[in-house]
Protein backbone atom coordinates (compact mmCIF):
# COMPACT_ATOMS: atom_id res chain seq x y z
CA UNK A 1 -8.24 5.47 -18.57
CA UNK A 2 -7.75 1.71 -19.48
CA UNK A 3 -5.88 -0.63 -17.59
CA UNK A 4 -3.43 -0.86 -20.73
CA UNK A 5 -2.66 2.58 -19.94
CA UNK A 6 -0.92 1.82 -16.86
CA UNK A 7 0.86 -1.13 -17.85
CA UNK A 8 3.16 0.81 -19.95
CA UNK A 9 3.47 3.39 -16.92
CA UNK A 10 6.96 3.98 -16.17
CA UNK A 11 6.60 6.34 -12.98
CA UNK A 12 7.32 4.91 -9.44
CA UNK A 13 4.07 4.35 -7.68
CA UNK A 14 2.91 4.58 -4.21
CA UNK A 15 -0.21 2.24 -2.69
CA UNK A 16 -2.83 4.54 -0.73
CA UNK A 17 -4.89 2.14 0.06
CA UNK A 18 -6.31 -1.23 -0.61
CA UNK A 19 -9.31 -3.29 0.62
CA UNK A 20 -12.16 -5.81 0.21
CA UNK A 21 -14.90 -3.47 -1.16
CA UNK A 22 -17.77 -5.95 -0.30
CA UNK A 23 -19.21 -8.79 -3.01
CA UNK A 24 -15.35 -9.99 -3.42
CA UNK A 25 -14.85 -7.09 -5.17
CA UNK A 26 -11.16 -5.28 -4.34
CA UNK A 27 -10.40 -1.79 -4.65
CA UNK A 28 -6.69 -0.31 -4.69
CA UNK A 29 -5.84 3.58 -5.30
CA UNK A 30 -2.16 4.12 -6.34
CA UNK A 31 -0.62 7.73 -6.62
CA UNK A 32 1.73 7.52 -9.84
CA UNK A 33 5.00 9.48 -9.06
CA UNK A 34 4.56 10.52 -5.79
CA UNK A 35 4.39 13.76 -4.35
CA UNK A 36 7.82 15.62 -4.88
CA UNK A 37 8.80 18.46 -2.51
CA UNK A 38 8.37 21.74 -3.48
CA UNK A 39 11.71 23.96 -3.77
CA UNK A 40 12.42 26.02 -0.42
CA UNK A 41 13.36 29.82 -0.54
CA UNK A 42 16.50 29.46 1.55
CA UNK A 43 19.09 31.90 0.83
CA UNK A 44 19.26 34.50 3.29
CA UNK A 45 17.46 32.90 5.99
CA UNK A 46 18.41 32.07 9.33
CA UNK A 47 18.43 27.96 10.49
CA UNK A 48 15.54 28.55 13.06
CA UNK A 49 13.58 30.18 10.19
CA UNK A 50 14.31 27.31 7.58
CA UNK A 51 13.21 24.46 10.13
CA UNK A 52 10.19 26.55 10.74
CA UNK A 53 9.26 26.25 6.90
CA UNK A 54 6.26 24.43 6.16
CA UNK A 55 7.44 21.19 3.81
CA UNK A 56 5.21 21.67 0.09
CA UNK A 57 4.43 19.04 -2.12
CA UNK A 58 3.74 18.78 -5.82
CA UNK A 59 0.33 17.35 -6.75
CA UNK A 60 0.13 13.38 -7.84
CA UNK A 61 -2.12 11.86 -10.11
CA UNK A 62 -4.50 9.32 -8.66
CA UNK A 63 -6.10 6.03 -9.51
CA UNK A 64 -8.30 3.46 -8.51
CA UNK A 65 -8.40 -0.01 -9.53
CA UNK A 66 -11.32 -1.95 -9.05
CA UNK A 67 -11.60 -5.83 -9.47
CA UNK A 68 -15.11 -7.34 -9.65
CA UNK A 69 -14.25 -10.72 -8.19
CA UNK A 70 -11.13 -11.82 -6.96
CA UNK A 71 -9.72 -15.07 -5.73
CA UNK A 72 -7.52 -13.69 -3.22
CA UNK A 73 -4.81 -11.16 -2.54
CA UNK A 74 -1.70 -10.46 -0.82
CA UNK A 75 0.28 -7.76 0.42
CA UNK A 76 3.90 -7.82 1.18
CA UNK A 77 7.21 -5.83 2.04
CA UNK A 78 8.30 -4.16 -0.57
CA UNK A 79 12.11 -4.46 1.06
CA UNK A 80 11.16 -8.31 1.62
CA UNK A 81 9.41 -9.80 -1.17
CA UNK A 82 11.12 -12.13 -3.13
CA UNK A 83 11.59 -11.39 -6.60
CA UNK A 84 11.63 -14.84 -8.84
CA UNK A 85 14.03 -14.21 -12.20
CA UNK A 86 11.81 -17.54 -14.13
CA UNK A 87 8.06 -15.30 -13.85
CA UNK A 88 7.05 -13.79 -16.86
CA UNK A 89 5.03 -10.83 -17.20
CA UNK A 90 4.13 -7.21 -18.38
CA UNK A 91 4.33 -3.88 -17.70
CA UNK A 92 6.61 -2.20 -14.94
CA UNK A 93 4.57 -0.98 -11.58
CA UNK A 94 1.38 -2.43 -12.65
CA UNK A 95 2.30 -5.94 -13.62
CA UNK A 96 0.23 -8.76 -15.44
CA UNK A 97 1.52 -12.31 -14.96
CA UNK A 98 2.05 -15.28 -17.79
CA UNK A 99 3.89 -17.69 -15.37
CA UNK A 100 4.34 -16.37 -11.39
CA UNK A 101 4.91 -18.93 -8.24
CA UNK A 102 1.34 -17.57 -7.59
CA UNK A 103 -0.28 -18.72 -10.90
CA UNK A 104 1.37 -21.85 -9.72
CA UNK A 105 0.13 -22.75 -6.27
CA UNK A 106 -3.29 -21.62 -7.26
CA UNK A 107 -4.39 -25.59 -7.26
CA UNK A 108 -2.83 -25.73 -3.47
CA UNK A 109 -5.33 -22.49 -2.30
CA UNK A 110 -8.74 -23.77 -4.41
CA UNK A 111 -10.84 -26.47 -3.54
CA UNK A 112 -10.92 -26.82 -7.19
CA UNK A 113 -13.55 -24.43 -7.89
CA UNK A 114 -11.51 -21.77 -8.86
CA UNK A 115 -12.48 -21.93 -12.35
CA UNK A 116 -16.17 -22.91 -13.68
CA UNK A 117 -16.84 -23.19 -17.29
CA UNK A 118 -19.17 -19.78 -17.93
CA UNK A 119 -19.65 -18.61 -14.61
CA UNK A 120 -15.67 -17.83 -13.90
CA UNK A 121 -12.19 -18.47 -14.66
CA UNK A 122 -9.08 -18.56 -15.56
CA UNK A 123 -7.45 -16.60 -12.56
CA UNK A 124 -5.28 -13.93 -13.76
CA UNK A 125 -2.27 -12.70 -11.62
CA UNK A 126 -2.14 -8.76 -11.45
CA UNK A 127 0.76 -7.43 -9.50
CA UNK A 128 1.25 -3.68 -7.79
CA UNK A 129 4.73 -3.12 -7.43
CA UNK A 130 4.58 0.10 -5.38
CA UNK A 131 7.92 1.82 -3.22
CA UNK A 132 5.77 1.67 0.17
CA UNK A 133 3.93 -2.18 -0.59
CA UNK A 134 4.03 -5.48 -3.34
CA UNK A 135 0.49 -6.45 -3.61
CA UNK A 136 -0.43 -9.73 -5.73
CA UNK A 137 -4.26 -10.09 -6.82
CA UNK A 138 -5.20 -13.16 -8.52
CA UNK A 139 -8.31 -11.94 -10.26
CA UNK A 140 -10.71 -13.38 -13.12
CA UNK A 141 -10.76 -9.93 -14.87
CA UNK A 142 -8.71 -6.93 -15.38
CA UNK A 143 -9.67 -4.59 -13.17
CA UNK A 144 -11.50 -1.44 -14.02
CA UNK A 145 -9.30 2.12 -13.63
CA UNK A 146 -10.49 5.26 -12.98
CA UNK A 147 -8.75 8.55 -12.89
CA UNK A 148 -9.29 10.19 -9.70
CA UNK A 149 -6.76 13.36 -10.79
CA UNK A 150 -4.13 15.20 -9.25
CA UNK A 151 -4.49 15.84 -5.64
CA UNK A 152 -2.02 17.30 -2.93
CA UNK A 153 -1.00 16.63 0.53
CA UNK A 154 -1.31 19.15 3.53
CA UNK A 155 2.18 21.09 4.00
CA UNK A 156 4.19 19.41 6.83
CA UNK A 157 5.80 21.29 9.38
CA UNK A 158 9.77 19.45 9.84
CA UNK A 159 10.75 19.48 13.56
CA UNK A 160 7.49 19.86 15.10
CA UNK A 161 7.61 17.52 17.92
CA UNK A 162 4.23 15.95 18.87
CA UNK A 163 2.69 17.64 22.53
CA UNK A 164 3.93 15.35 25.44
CA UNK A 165 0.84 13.94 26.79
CA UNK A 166 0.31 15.15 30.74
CA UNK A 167 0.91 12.49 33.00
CA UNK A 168 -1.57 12.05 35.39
CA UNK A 169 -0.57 10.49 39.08
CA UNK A 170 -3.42 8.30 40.90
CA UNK A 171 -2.98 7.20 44.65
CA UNK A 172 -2.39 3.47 43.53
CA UNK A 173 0.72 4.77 41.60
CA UNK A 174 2.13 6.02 44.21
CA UNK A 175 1.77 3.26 46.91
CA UNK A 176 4.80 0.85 47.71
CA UNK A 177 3.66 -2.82 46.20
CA UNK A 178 4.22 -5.54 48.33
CA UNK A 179 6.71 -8.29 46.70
CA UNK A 180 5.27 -11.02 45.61
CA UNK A 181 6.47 -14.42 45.76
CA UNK A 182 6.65 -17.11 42.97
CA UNK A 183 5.40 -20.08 45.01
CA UNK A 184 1.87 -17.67 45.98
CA UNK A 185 1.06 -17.47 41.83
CA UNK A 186 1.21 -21.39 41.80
């Protein structure tokens, strides 16, 4: 798969993980359409047995993006971010910038060595507009993409509450503490 491919990717996607992969390299894997619940055979069944169901999920496709050198990234609140009407750009969840506040305050985060004639440069602005994260990577290449394929998640039981944790009771919880006074902490 190409990174063109997934510019013109209209599914909602959902950031698994992200970090520095040594080198200031950066490597993201996205799931593209999430994992949809699996329909529930409910007719006939009593309310205990339906909240004893296991929850099933489809199977998502996965991919990883890897950028060989980076400049820096960012990851933000999806609910939070700030979303700037004057940027200009392609593609929907996977996002390449023309003009971003980003592109713009590169000169503010450099020391000017951002961009050397044939060793690197210009930074690029690649955005990941996921429904769990917003994560901005101002890159000096596209990134690579592999296909990792479809993959599940483990069935989730609803209403299992997690096993309280036994509380243990030690002598020195138990024994009266003497007030202390303000003026003996000065």
């Amino acid at each position: 798969m190409k990174f063109q491919d997934l510019l013109v990717h209209k599914e909602c996607l959902h950031l698994s993980s992200i970090a520095d992969a040594g080198d200031n390299r950066l490597r993201a894997v996205i799931c593209a359409g999430g994992h949809q619940p699996l329909p529930r055979q409910l007719i006939g069944k009593h309310v205990e047995e339906i909240a004893k169901m296991p929850l099933e999920y489809t199977p998502a496709p996965y991919y990883e993006l890897v950028w060989s050198r980076y400049f820096t990234f960012m990851v933000r609140d999806e609910g939070a971010a700030a979303f700037r009407k004057e940027e200009k750009f392609e593609g929907h969840g996977v996002r390449v910038f023309k003009k971003s506040w980003l592109l713009a305050a590169v000169p503010d985060l450099s020391n000017g060595l951002h961009e050397i004639a044939g060793v690197r440069g210009p930074v690029k602005h690649f955005g990941l507009y996921c429904l769990n994260h917003i994560v901005d990577v101002l890159a000096y290449e596209e990134p690579t993409v592999r296909d990792l394929g479809l993959h599940t998640i483990e069935p989730i039981s609803p209403n299992q509450a997690p096993e309280p944790t036994p509380l243990r009771v030690t002598p020195a919880a138990v024994a009266p503490v003497a007030p202390r006074s303000v003026a003996a902490h000065l």
